[in-house]
N, C-alpha and C. Protein backbone atom coordinates (compact mmCIF):
# COMPACT_ATOMS: atom_id res chain seq x y z
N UNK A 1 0.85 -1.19 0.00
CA UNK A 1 0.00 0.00 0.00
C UNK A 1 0.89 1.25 0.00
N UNK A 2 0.69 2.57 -0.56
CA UNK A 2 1.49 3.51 -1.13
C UNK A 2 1.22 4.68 0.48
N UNK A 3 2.51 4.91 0.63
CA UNK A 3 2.39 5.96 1.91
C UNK A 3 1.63 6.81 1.47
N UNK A 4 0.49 6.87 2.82
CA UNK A 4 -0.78 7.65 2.59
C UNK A 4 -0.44 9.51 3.74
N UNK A 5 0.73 10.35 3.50
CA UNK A 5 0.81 11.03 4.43
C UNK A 5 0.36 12.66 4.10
N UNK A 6 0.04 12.04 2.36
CA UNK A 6 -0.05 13.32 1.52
C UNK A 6 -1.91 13.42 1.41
N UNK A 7 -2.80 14.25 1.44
CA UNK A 7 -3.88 14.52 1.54
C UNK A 7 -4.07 14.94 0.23
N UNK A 8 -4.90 14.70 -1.00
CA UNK A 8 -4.62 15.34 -2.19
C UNK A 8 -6.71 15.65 -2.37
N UNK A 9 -6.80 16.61 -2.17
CA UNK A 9 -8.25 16.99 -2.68
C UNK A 9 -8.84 17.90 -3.58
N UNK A 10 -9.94 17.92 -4.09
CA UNK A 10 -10.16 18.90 -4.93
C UNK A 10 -11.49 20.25 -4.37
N UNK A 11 -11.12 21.15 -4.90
CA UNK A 11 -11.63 22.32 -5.10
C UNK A 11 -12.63 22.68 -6.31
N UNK A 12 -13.85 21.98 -6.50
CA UNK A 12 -14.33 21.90 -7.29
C UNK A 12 -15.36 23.13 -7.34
N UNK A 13 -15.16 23.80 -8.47
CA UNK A 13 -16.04 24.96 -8.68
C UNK A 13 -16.95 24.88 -10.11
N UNK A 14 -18.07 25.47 -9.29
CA UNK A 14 -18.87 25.90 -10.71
C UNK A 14 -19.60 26.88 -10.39
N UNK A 15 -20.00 27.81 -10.98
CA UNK A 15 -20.30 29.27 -11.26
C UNK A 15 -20.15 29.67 -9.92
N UNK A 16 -19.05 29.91 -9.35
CA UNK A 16 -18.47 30.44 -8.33
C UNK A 16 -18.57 30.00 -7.16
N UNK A 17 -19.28 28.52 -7.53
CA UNK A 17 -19.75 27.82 -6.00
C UNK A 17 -18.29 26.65 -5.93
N UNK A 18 -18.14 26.35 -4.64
CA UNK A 18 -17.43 25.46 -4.27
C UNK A 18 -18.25 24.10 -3.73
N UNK A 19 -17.90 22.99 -3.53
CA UNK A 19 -18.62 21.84 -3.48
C UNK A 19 -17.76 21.49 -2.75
N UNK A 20 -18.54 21.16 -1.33
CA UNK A 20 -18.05 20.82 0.24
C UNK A 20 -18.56 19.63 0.48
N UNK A 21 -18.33 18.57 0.88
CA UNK A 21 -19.07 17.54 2.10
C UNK A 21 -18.47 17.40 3.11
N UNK A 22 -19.87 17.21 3.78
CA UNK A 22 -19.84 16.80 5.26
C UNK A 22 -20.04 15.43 5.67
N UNK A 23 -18.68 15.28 6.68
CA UNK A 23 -18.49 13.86 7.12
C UNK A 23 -19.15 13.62 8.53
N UNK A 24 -19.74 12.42 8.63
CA UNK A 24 -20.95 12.86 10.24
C UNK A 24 -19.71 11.25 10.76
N UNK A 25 -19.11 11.64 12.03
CA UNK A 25 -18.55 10.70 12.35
C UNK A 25 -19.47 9.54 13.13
N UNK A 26 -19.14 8.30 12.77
CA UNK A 26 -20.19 7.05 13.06
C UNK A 26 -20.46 7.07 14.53
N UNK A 27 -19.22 7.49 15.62
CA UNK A 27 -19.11 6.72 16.66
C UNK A 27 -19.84 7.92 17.83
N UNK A 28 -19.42 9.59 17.62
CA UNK A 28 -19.81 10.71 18.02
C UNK A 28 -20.97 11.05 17.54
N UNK A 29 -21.03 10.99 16.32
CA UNK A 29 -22.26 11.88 15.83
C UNK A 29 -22.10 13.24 14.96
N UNK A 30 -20.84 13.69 15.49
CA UNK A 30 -20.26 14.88 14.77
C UNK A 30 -20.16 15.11 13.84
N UNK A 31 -20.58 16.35 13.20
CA UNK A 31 -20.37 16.18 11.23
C UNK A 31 -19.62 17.65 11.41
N UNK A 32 -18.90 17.83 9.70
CA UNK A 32 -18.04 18.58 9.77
C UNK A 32 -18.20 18.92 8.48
N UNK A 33 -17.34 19.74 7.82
CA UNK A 33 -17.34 20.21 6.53
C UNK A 33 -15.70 20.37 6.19
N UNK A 34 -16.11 19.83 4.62
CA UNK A 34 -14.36 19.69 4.31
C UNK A 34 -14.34 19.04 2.90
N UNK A 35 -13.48 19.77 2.35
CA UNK A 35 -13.15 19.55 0.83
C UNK A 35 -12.97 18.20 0.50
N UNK A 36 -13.55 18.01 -0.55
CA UNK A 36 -13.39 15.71 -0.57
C UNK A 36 -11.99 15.92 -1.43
N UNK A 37 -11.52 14.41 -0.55
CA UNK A 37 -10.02 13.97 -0.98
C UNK A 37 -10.07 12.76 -0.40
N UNK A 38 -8.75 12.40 -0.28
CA UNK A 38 -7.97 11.70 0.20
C UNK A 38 -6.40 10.83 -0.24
N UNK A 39 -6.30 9.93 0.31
CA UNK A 39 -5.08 9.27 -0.17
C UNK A 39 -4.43 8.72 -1.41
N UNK A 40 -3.28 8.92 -1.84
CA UNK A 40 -3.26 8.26 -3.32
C UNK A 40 -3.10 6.77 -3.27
N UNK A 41 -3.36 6.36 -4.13
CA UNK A 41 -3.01 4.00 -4.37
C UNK A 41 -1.95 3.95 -5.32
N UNK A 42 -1.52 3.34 -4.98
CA UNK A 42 -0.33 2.67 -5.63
C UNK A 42 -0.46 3.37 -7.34
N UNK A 43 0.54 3.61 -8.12
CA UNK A 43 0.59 3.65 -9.46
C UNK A 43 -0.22 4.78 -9.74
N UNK A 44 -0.83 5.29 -9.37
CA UNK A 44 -1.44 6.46 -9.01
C UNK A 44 -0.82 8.01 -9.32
N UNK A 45 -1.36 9.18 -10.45
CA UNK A 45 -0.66 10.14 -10.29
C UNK A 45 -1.77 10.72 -9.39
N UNK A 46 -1.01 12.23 -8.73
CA UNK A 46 -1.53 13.03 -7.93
C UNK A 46 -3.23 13.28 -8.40
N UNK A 47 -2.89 13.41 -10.25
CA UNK A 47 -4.22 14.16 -10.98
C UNK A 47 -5.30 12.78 -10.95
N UNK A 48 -4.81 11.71 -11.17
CA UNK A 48 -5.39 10.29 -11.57
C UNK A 48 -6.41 10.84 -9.59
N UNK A 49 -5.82 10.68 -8.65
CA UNK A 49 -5.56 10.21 -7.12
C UNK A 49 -6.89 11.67 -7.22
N UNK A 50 -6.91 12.50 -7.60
CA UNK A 50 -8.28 13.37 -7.06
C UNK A 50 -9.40 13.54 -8.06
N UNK A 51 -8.93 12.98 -9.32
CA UNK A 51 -10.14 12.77 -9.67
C UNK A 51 -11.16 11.37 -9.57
N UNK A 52 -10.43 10.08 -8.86
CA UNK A 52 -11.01 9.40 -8.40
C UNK A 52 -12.08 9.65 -7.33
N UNK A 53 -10.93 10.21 -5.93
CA UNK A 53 -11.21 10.70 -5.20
C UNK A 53 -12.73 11.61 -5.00
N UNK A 54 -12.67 12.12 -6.39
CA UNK A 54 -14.24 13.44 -6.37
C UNK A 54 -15.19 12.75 -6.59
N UNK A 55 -14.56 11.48 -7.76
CA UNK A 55 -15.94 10.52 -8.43
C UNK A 55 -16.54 9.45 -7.18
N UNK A 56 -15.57 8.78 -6.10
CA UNK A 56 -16.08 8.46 -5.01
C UNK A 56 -16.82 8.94 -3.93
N UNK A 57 -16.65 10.29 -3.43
CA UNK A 57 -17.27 10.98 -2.38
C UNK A 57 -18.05 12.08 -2.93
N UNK A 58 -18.16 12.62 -4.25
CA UNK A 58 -19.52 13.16 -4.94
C UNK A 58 -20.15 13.05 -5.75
N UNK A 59 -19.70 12.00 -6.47
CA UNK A 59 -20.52 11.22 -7.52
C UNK A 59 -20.21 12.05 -9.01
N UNK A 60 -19.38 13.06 -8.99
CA UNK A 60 -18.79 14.09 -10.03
C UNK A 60 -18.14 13.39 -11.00
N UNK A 61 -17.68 13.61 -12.32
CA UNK A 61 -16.39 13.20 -12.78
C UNK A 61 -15.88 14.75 -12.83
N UNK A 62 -14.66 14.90 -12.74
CA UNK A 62 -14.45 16.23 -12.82
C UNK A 62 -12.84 16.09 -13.83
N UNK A 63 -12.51 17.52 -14.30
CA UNK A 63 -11.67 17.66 -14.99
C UNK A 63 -10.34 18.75 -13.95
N UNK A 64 -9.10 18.03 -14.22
CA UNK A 64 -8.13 18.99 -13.10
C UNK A 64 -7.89 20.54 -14.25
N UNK A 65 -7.77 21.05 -13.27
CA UNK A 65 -7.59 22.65 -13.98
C UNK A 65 -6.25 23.07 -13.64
N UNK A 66 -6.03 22.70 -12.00
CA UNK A 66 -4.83 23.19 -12.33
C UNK A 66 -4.50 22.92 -10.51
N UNK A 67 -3.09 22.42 -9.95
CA UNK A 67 -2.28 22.19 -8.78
C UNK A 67 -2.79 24.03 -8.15
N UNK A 68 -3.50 24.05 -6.60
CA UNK A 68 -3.49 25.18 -6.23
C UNK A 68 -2.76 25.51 -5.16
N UNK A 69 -2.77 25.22 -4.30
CA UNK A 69 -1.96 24.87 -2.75
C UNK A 69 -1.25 23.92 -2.34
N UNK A 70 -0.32 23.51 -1.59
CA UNK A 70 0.58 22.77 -0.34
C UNK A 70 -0.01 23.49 0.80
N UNK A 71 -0.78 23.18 1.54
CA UNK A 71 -0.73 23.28 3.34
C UNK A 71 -0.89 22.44 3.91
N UNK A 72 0.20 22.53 5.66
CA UNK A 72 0.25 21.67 6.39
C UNK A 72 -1.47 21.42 7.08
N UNK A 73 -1.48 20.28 7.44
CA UNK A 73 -2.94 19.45 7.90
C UNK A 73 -3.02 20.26 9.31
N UNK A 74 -4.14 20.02 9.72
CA UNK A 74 -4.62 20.51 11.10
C UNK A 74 -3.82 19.66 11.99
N UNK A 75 -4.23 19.91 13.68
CA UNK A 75 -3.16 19.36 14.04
C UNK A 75 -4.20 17.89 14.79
N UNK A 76 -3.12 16.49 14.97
CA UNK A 76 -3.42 15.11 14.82
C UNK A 76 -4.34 14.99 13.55
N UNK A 77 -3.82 15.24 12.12
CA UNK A 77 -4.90 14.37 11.27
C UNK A 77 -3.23 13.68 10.62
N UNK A 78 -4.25 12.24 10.23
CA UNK A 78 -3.27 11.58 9.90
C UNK A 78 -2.56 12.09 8.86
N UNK A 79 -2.97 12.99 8.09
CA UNK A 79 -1.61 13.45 6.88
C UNK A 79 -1.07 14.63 7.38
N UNK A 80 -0.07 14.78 6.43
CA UNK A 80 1.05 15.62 7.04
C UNK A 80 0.88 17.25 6.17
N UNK A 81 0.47 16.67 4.83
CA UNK A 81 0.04 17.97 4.13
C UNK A 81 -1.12 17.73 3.34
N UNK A 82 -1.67 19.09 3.04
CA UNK A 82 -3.05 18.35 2.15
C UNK A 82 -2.74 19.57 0.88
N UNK A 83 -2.82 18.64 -0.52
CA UNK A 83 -2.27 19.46 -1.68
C UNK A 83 -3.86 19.30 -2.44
N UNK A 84 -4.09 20.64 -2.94
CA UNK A 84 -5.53 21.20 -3.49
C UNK A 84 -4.98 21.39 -4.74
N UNK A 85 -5.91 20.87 -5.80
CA UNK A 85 -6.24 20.89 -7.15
C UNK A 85 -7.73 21.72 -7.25
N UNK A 86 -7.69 22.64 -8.02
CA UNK A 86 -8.68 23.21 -8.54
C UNK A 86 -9.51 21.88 -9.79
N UNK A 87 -11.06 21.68 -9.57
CA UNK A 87 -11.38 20.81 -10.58
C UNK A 87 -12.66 21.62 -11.30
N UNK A 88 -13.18 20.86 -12.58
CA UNK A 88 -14.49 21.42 -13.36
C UNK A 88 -15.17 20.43 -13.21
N UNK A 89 -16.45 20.24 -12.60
CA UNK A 89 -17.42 19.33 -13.12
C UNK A 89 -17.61 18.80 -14.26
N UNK A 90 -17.21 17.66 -14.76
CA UNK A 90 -17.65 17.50 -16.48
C UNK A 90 -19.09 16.78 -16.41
N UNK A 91 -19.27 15.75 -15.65
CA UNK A 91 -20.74 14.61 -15.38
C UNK A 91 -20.87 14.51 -14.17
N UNK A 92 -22.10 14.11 -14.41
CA UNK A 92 -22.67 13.81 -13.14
C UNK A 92 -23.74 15.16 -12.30
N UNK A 93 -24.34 14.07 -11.19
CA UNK A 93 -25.29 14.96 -10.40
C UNK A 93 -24.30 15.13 -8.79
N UNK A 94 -23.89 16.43 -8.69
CA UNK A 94 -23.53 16.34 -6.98
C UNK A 94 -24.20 15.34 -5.85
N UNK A 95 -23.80 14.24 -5.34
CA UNK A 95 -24.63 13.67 -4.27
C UNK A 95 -23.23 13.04 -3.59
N UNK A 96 -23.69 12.30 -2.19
CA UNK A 96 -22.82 12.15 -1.21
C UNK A 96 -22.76 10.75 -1.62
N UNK A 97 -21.11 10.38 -1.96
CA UNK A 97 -20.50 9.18 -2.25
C UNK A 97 -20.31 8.20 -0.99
N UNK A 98 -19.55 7.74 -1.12
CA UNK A 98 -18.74 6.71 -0.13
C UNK A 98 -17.43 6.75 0.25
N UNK A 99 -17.11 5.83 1.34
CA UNK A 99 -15.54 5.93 1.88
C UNK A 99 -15.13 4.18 1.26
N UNK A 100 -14.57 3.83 0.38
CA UNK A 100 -14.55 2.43 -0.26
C UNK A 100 -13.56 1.97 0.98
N UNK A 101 -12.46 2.70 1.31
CA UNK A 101 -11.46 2.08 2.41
C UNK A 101 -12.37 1.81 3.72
N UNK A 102 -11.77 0.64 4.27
CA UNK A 102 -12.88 -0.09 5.19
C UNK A 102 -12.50 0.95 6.43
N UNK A 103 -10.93 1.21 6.77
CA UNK A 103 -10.70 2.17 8.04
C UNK A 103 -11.66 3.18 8.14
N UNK A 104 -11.78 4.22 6.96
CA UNK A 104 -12.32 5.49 7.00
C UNK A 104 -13.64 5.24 6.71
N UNK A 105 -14.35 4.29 6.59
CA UNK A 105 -15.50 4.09 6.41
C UNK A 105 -16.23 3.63 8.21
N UNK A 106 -15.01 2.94 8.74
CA UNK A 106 -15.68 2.44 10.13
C UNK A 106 -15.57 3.67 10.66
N UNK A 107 -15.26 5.04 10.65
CA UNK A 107 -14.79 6.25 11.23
C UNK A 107 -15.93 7.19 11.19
N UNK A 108 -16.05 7.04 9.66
CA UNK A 108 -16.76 8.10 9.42
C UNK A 108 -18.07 8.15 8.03
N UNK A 109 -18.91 8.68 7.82
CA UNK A 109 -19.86 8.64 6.51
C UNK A 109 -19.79 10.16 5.66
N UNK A 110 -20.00 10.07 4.51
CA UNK A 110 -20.25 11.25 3.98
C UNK A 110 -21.78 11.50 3.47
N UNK A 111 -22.26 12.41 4.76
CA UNK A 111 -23.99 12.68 5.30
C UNK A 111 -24.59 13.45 3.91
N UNK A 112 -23.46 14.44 3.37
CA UNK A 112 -23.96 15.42 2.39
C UNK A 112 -23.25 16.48 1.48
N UNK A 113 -23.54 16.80 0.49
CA UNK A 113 -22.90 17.80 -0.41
C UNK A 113 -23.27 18.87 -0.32
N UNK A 114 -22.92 19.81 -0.33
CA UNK A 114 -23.65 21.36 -0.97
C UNK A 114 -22.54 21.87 -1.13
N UNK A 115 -23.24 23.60 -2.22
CA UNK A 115 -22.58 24.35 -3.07
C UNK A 115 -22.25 25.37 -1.97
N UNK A 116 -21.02 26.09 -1.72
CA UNK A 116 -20.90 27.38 -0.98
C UNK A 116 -20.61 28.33 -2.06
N UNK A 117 -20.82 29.45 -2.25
CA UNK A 117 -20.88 30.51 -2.90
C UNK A 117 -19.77 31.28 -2.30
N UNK A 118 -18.05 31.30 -3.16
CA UNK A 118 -17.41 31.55 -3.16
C UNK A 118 -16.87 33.21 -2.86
N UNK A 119 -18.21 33.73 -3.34
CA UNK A 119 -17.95 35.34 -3.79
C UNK A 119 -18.49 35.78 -2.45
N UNK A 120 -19.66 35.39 -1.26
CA UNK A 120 -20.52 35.58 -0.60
C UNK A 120 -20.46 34.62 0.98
N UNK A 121 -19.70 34.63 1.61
CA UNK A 121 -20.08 33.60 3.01
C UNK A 121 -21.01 34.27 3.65
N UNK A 122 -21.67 35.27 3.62
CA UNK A 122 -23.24 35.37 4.33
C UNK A 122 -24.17 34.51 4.42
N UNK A 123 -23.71 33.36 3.55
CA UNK A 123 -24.97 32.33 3.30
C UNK A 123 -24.76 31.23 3.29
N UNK A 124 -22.96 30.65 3.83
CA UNK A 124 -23.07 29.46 4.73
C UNK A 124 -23.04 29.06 6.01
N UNK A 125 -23.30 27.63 5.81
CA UNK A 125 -23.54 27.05 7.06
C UNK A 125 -22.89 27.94 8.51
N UNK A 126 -23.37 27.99 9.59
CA UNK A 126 -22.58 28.42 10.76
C UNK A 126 -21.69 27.44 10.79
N UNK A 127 -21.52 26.66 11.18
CA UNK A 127 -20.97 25.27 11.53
C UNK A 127 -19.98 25.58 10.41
N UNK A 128 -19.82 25.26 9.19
CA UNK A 128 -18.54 25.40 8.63
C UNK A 128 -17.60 26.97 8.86
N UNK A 129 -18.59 28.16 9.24
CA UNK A 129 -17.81 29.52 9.81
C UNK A 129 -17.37 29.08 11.07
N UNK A 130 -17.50 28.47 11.62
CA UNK A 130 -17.22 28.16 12.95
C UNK A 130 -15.75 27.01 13.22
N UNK A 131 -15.84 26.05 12.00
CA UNK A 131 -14.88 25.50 11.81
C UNK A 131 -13.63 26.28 11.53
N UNK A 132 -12.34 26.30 12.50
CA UNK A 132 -11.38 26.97 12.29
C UNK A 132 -10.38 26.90 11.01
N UNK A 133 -10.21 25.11 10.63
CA UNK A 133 -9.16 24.87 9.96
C UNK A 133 -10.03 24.68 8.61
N UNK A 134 -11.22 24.45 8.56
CA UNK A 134 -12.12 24.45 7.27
C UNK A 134 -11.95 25.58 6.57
N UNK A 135 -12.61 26.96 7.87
CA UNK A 135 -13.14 28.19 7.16
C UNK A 135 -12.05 28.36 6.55
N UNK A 136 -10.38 28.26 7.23
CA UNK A 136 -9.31 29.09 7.14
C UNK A 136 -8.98 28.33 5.64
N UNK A 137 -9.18 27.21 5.60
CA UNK A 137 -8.49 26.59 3.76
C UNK A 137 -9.43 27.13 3.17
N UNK A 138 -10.42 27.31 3.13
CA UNK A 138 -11.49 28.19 2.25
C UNK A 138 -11.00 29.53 1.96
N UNK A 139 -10.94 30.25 3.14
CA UNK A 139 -10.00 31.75 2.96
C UNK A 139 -8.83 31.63 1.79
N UNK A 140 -7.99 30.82 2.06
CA UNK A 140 -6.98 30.49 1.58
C UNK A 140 -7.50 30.61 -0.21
N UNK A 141 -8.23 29.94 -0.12
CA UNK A 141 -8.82 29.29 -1.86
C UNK A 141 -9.27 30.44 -2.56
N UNK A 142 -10.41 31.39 -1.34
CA UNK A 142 -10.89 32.56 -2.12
C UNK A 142 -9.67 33.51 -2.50
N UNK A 143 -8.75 33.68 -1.78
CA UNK A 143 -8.00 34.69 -2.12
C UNK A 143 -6.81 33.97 -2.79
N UNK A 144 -6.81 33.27 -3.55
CA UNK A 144 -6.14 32.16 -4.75
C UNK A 144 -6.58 32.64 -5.80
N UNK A 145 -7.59 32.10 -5.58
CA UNK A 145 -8.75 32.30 -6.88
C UNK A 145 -9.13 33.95 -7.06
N UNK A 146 -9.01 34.56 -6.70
CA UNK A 146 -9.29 36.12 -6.48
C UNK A 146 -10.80 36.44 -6.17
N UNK A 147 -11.25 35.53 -5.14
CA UNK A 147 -12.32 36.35 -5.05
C UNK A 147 -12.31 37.29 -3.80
N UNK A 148 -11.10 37.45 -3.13
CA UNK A 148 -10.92 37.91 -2.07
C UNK A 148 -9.55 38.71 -2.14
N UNK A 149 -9.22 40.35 -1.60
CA UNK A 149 -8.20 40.86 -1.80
C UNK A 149 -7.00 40.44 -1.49
């Protein structure tokens, strides 16, 4: 199995919305919000490794646009950095995929999708404003992408 320490997810936008799910953990109850990714498999490029990744946990196929970020992970998550690809929706309907790995599946579920409106956070969730290391990679993305000075 291919060292899993690198976090590789995508940033999937369409007309200025970003596409978030929320993971409701099995054992707490807790759900959270957070860009879908995860680990690469063997033979695997980075681009191959998140567009799987999108087609498993949102049911998307998406197209890579382009490598956006390196930042270090919050603190105790098992990876060490999490590297963001900007993606395009090509197919598909947004809905909440699966965790195929049996670990992250006994951990956790993915409850739901929605669009955040990139240009505007007046109109998401509290719970993801409230999330420190969420809101803050979001910050990060808007002012990447320029929607933020």
């Amino acid at each position: 199995m291919a060292e899993r320490n690198i976090r590789y997810q995508g940033a999937i936008i369409r007309d200025n919305h970003i596409l978030l799910i929320r993971h409701r953990e099995n054992e707490s109850g807790r759900s959270y919000w957070i860009l879908p990714g995860g680990g690469i498999e063997p033979g695997e490029t980075e681009e191959d490794c998140v567009r799987r990744e999108m087609k498993e946990e949102t049911n998307l196929d998406v197209r890579n646009v382009s490598f956006l970020l390196n930042e270090p992970s919050y603190p105790n998550d098992r990876y060490h950095l999490w590297k963001t690809y900007l993606c395009e929706p090509n197919t598909g309907k947004a809905s909440p995929g699966f965790e195929p790995e049996p670990e992250a599946s006994s951990q956790y579920s993915i409850a739901e999708v929605k669009w955040f409106d990139m240009r505007d956070e007046t109109g998401w969730n509290p719970e993801l404003i409230a999330d420190p290391f969420t809101y803050d990679q979001l910050q990060h993305l808007r002012k990447k992408l320029g929607y933020l000075p």
